[in-house]
Protein backbone atom coordinates (compact mmCIF):
# COMPACT_ATOMS: atom_id res chain seq x y z
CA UNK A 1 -17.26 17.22 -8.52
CA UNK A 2 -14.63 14.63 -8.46
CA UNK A 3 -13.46 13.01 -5.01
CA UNK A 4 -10.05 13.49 -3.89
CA UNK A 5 -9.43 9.85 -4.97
CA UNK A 6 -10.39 10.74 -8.64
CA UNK A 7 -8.60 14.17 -8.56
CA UNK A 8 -5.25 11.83 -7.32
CA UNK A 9 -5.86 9.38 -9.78
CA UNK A 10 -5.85 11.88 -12.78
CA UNK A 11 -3.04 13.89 -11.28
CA UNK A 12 -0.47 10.58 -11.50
CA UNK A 13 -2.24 9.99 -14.98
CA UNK A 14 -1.06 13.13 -16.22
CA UNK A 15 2.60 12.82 -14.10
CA UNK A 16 3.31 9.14 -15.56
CA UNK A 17 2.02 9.87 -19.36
CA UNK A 18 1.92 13.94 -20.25
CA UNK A 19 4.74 15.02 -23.21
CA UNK A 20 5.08 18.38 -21.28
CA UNK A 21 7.69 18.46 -18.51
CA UNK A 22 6.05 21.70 -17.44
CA UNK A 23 2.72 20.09 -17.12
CA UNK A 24 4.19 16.86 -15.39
CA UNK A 25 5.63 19.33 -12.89
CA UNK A 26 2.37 20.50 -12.49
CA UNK A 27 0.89 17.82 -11.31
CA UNK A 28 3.32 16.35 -9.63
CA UNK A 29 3.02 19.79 -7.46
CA UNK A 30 -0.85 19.00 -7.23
CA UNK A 31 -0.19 15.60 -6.18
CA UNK A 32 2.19 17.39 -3.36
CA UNK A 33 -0.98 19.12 -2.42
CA UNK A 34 -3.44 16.64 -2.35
CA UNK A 35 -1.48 13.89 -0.32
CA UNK A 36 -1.62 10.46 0.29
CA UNK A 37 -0.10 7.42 -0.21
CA UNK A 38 -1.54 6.81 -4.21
CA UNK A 39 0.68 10.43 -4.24
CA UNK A 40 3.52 9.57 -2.24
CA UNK A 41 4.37 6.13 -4.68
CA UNK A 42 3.50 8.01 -7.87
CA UNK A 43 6.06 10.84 -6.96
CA UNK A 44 9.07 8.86 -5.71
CA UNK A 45 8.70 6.87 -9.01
CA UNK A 46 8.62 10.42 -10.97
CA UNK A 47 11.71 11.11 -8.35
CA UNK A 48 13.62 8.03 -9.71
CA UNK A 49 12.80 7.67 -13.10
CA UNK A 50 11.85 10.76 -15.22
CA UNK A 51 14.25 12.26 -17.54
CA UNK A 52 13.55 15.76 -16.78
CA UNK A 53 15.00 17.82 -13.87
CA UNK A 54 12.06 20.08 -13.75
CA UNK A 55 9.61 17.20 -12.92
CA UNK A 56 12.27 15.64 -10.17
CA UNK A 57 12.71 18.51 -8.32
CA UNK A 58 9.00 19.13 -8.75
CA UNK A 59 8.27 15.36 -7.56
CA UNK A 60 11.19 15.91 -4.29
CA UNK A 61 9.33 18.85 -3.29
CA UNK A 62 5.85 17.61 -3.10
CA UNK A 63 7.24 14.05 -1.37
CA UNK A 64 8.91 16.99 1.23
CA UNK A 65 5.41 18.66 1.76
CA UNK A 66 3.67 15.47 1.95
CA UNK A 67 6.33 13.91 4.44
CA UNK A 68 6.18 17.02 6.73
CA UNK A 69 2.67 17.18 6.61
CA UNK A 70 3.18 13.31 8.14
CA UNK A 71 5.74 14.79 10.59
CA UNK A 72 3.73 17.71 11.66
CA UNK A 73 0.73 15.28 12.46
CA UNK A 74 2.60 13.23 14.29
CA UNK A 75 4.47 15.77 16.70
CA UNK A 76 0.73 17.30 16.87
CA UNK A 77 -0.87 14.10 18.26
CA UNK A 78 1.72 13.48 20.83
């Protein structure tokens, strides 16, 4: 089974270099899931510089989840 820092790893592979917007948006929502800060770079790059609309608004909402996630910790541990 592959450790979260694989499973990241070939999530941005397939984000930075798939053909298919629809599978870029995939991962970019599976990055969104699995968190981090490898994720968090890899999707505000997607954010700013891929030419489909599908994978931005895929990449904004995963940065969202993985920012409130941050948020939610932090109001949890106060």
């Amino acid at each position: 089974m592959a450790t979260h820092k694989e499973l990241v790893a070939e999530l941005i592979n397939v984000l930075n270099s798939d053909g298919s917007s629809e599978v870029r948006a995939g991962a970019a929502k599976g990055l969104g899931a699995a968190g981090g800060a490898d994720a968090l770079r890899a999707l505000r790059a997607a954010l700013k510089h891929d030419s489909k609309i599908l994978v931005r608004a895929a990449s904004a909402e995963a940065v969202g989840l993985i920012l409130g996630r941050g948020n939610l910790q932090d109001m949890m541990d106060q």
